[in-house]
PDB file of N, CA and C in Angstrom:
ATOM      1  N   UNK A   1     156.276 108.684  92.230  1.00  0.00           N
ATOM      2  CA  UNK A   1     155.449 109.540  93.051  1.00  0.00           C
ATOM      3  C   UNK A   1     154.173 109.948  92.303  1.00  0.00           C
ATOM      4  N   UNK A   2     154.154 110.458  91.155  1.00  0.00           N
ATOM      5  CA  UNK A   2     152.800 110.915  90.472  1.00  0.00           C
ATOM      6  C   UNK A   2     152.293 109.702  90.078  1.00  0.00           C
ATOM      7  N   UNK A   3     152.822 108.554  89.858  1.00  0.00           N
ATOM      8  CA  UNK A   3     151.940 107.048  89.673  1.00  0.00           C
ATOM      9  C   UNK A   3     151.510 106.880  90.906  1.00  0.00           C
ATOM     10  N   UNK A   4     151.577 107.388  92.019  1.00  0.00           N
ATOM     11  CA  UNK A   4     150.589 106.990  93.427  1.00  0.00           C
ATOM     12  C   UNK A   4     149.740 108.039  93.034  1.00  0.00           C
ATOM     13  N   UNK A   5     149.733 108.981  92.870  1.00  0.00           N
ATOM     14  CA  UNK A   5     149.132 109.966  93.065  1.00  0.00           C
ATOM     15  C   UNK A   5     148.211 109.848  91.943  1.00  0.00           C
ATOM     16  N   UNK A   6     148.217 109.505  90.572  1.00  0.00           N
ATOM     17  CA  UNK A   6     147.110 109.238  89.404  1.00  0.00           C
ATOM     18  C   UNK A   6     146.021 107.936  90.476  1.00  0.00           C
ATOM     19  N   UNK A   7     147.129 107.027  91.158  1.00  0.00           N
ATOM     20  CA  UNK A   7     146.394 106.170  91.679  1.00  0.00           C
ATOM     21  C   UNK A   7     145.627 106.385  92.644  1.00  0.00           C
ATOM     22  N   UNK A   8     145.755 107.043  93.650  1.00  0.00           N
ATOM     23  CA  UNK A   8     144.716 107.708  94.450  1.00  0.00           C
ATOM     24  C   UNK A   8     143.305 108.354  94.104  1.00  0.00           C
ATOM     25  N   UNK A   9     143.711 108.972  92.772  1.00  0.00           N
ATOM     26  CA  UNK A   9     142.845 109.436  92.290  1.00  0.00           C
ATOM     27  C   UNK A   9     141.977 108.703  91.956  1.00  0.00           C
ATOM     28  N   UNK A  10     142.432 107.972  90.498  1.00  0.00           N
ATOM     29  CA  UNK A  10     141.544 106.714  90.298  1.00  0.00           C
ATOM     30  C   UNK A  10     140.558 106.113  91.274  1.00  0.00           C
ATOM     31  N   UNK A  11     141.457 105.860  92.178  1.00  0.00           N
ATOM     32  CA  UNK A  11     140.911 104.984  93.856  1.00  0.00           C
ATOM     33  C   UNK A  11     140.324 106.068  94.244  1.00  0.00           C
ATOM     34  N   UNK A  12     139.585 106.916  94.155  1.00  0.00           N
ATOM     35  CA  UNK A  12     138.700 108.315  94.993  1.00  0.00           C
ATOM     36  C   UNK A  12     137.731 108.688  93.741  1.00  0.00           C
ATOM     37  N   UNK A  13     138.022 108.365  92.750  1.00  0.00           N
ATOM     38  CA  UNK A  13     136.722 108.550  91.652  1.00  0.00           C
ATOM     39  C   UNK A  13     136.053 107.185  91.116  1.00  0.00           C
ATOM     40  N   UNK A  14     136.514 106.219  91.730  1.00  0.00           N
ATOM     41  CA  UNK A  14     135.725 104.829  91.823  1.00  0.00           C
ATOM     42  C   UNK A  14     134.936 104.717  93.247  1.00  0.00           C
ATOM     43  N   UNK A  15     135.780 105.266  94.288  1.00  0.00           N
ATOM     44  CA  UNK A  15     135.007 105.301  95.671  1.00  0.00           C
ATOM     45  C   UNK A  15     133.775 106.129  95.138  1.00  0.00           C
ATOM     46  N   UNK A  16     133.714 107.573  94.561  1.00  0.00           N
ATOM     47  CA  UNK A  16     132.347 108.459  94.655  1.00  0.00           C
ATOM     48  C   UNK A  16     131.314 107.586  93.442  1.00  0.00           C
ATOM     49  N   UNK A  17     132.092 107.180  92.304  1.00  0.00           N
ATOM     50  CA  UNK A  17     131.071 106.080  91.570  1.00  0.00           C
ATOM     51  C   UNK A  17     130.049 105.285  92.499  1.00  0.00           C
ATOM     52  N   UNK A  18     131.171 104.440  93.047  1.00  0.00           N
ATOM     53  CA  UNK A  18     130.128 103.306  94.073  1.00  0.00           C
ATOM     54  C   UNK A  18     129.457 104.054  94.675  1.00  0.00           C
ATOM     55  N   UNK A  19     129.966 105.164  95.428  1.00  0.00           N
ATOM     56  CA  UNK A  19     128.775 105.598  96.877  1.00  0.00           C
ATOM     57  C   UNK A  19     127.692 106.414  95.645  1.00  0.00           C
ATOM     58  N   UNK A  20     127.854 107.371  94.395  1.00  0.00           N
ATOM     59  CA  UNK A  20     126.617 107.723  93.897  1.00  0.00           C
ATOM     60  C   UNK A  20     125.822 106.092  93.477  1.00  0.00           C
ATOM     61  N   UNK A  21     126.282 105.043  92.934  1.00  0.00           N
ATOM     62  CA  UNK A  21     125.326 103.987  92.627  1.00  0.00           C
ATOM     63  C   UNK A  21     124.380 103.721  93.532  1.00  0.00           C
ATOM     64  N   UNK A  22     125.603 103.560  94.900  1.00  0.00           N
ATOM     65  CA  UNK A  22     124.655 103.079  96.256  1.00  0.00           C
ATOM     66  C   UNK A  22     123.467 104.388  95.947  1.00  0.00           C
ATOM     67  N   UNK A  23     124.008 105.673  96.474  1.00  0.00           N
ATOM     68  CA  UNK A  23     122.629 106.248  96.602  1.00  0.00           C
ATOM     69  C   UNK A  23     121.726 106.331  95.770  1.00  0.00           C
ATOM     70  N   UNK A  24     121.465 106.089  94.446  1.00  0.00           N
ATOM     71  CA  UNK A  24     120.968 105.575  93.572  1.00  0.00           C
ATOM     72  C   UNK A  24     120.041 104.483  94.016  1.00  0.00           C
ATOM     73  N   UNK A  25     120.385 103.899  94.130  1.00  0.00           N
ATOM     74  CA  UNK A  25     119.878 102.277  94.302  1.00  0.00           C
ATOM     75  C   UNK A  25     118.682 102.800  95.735  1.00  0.00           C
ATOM     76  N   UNK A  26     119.313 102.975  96.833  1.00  0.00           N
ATOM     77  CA  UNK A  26     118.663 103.504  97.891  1.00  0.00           C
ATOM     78  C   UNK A  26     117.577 104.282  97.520  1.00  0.00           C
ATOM     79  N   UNK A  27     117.693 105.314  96.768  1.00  0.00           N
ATOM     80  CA  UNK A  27     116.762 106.618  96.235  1.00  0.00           C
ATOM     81  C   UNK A  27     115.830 105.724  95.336  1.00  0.00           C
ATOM     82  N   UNK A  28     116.012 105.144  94.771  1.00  0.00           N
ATOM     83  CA  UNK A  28     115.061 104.187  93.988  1.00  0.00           C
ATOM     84  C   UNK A  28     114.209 103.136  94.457  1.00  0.00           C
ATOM     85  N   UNK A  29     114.747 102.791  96.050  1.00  0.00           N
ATOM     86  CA  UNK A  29     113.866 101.674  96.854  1.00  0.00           C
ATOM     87  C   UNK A  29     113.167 102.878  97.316  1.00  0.00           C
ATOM     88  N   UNK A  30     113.313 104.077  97.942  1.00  0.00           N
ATOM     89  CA  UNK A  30     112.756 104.839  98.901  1.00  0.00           C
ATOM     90  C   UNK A  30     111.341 105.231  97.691  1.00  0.00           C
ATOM     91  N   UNK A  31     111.753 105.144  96.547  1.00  0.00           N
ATOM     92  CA  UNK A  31     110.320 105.628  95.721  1.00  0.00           C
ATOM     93  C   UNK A  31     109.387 104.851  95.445  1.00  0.00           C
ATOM     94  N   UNK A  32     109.855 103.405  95.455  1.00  0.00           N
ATOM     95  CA  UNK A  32     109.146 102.308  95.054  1.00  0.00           C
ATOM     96  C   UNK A  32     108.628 102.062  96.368  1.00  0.00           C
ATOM     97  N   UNK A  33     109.408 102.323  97.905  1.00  0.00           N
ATOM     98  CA  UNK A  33     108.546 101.680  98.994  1.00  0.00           C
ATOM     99  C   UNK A  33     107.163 103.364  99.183  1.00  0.00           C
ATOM    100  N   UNK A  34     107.547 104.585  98.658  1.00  0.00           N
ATOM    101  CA  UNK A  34     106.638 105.429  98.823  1.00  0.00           C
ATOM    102  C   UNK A  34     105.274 105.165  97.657  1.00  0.00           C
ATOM    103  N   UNK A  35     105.682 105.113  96.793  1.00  0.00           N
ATOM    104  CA  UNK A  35     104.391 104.585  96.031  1.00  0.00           C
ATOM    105  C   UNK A  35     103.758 102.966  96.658  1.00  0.00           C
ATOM    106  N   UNK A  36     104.166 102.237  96.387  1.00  0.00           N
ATOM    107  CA  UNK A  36     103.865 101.534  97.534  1.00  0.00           C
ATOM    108  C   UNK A  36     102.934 102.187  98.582  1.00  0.00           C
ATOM    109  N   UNK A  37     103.422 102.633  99.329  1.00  0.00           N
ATOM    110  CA  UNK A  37     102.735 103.081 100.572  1.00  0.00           C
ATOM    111  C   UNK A  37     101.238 103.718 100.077  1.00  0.00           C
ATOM    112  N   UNK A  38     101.521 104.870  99.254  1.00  0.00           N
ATOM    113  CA  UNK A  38     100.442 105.841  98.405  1.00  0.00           C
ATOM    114  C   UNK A  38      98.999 104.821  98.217  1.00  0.00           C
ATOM    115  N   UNK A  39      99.361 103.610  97.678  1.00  0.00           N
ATOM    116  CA  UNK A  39      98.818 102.685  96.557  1.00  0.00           C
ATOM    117  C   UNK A  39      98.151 101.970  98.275  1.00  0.00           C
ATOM    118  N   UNK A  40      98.676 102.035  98.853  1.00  0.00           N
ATOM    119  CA  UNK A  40      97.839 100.932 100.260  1.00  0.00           C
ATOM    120  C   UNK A  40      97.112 102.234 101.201  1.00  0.00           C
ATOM    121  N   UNK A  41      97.509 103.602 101.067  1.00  0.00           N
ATOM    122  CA  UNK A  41      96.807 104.355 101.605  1.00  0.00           C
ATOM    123  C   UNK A  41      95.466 105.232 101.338  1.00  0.00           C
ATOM    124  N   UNK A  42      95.357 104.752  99.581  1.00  0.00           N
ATOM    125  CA  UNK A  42      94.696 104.565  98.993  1.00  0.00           C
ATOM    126  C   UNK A  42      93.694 103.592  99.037  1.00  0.00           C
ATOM    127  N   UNK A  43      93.810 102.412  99.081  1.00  0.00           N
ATOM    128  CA  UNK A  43      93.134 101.735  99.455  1.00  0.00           C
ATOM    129  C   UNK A  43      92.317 101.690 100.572  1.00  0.00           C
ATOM    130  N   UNK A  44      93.360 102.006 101.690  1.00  0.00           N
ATOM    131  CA  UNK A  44      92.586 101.816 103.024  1.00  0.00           C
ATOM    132  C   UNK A  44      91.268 103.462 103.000  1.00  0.00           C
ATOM    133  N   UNK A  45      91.937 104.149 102.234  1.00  0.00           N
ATOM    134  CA  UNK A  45      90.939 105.179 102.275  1.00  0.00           C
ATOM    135  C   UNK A  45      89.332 105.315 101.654  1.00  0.00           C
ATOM    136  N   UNK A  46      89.885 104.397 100.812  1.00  0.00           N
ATOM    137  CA  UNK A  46      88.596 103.798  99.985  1.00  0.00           C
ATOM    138  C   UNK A  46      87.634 102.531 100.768  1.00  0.00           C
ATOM    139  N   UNK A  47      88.178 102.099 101.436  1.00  0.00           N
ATOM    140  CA  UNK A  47      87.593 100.940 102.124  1.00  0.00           C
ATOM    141  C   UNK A  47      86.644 101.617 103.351  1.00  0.00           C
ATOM    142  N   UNK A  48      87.296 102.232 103.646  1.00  0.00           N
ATOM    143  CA  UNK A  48      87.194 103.450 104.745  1.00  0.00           C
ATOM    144  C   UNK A  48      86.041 104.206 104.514  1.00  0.00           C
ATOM    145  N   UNK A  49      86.271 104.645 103.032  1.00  0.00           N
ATOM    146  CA  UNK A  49      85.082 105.505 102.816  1.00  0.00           C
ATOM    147  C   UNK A  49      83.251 104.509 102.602  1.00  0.00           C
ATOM    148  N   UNK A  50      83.977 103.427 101.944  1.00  0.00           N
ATOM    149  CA  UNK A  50      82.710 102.657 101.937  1.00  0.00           C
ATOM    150  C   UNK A  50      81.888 102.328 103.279  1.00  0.00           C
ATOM    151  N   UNK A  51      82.753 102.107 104.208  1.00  0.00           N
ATOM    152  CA  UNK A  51      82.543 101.678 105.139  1.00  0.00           C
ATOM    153  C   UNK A  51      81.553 102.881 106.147  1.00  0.00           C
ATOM    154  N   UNK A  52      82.307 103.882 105.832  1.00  0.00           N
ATOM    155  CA  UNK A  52      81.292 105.207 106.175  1.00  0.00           C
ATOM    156  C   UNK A  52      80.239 105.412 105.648  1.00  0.00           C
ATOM    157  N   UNK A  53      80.162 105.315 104.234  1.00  0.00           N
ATOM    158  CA  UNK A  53      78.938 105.064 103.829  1.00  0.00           C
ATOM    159  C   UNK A  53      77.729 104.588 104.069  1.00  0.00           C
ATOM    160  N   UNK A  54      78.198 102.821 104.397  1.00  0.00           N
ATOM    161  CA  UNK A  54      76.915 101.896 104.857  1.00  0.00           C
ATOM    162  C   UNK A  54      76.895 102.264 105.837  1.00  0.00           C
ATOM    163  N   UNK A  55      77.789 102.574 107.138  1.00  0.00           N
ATOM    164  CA  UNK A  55      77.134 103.149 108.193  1.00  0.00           C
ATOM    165  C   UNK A  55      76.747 104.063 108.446  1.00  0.00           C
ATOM    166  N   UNK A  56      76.506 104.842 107.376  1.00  0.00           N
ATOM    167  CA  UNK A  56      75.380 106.356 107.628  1.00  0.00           C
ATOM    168  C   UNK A  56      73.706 105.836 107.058  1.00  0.00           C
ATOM    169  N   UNK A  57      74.259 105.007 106.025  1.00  0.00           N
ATOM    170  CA  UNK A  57      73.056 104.146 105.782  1.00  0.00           C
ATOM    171  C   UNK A  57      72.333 103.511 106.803  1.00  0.00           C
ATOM    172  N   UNK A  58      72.807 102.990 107.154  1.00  0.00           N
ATOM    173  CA  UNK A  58      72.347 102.319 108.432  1.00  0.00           C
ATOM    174  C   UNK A  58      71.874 103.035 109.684  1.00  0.00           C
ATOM    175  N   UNK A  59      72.474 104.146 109.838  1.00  0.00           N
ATOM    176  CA  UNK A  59      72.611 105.275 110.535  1.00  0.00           C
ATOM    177  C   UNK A  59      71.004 105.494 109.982  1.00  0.00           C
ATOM    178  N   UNK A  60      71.054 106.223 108.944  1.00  0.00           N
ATOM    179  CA  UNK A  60      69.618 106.553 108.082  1.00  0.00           C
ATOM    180  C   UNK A  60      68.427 105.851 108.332  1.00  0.00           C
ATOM    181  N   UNK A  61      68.845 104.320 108.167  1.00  0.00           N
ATOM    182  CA  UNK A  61      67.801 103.733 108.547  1.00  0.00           C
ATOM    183  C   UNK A  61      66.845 103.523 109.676  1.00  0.00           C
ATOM    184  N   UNK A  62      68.121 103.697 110.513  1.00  0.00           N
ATOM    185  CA  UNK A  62      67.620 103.559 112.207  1.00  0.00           C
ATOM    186  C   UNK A  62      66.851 105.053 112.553  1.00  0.00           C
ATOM    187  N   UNK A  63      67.402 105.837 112.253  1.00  0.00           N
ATOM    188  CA  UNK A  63      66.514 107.227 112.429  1.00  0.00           C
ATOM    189  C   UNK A  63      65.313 107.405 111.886  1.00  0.00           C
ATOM    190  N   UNK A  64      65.274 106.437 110.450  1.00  0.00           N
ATOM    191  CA  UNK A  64      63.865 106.415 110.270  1.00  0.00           C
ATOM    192  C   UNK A  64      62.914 105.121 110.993  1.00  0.00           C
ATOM    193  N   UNK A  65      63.518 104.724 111.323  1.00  0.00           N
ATOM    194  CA  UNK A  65      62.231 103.285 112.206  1.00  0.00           C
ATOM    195  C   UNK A  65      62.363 104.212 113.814  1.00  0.00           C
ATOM    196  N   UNK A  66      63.361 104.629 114.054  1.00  0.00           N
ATOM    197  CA  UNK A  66      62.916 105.612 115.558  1.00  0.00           C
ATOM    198  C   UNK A  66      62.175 106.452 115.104  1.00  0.00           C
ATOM    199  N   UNK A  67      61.583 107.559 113.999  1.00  0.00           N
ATOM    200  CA  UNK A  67      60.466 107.863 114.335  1.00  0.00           C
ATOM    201  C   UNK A  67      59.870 107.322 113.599  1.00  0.00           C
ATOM    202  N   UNK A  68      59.244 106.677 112.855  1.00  0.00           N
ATOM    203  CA  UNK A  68      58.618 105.893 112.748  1.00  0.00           C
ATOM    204  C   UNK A  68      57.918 105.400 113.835  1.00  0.00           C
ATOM    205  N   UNK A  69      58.584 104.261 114.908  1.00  0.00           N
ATOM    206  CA  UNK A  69      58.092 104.178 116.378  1.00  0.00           C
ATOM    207  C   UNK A  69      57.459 105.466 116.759  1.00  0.00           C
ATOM    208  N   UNK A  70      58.066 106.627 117.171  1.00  0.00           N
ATOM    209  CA  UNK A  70      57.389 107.733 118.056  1.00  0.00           C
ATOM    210  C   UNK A  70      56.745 107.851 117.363  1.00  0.00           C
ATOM    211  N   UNK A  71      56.573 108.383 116.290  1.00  0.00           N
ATOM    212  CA  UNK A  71      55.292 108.326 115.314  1.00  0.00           C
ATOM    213  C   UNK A  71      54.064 107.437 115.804  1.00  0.00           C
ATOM    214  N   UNK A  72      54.697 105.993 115.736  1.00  0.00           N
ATOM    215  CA  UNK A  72      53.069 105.429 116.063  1.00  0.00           C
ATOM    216  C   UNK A  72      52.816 105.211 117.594  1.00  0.00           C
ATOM    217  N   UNK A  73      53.635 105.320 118.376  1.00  0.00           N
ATOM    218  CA  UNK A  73      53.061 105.873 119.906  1.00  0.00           C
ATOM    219  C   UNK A  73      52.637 106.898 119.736  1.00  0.00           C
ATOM    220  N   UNK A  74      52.974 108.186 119.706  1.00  0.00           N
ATOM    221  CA  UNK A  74      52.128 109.739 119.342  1.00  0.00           C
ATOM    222  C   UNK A  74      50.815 109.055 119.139  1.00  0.00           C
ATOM    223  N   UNK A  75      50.763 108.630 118.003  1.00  0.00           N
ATOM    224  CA  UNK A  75      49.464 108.704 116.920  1.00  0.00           C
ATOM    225  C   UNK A  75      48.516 107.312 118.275  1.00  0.00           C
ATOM    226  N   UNK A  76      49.017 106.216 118.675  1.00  0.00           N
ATOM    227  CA  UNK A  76      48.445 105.779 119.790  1.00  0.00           C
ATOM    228  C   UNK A  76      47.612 106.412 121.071  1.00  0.00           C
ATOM    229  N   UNK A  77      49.122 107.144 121.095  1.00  0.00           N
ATOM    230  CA  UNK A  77      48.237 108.256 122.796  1.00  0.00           C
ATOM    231  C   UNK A  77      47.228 108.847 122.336  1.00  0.00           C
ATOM    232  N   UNK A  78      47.514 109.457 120.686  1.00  0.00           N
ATOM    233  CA  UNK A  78      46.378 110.794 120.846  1.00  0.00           C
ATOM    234  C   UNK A  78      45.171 109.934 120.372  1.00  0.00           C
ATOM    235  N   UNK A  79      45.193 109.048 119.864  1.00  0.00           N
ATOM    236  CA  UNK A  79      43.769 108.240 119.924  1.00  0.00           C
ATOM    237  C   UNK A  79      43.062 107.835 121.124  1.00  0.00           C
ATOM    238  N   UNK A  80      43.958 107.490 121.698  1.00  0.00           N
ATOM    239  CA  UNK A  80      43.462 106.921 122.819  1.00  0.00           C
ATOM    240  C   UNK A  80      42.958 107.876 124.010  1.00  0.00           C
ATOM    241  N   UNK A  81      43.170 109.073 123.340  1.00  0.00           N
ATOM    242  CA  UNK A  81      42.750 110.817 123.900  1.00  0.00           C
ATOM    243  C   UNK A  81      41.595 111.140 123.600  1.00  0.00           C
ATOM    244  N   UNK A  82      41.577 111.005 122.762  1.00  0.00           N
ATOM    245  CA  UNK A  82      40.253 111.306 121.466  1.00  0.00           C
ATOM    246  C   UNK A  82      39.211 110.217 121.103  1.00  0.00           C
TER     247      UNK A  82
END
């Protein structure tokens, strides 16, 4: 009777071994797929930001050739006033 019973035991402190390894193992993909993630959200944020960049540039540019234009219509009419 107490040789089943050492054996149960045994057999119930090898079961919580395996299931802490498993969660182990699990807890260790979940960090590697979160950095991971970090490392590509990173990226895209940076790409992102460049990308905002040239298009404020561009943005910039166009605001200056629009007045620029009104500029030289203005400066047209009022000659053509004067």
């Amino acid at each position: 009777m107490i040789g089943i019973l050492i054996a149960l035991q045994i057999n119930n402190v090898n079961s919580l071994n395996q299931q802490r390894k498993a969660e182990k193992e699990y807890l260790l993909s979940l960090r590697t797929e979160f950095n991971t993630n970090i490392k590509e959200i990173d990226e895209f944020l940076s790409m992102n930001n460049s990308q905002i960049s040239t298009l404020e540039n561009m943005l910039e540019l166009f605001d200056n050739n629009i007045r620029d234009i009104v500029s030289l219509i203005l400066l047209k009419k009022y000659k053509t006033k004067h």
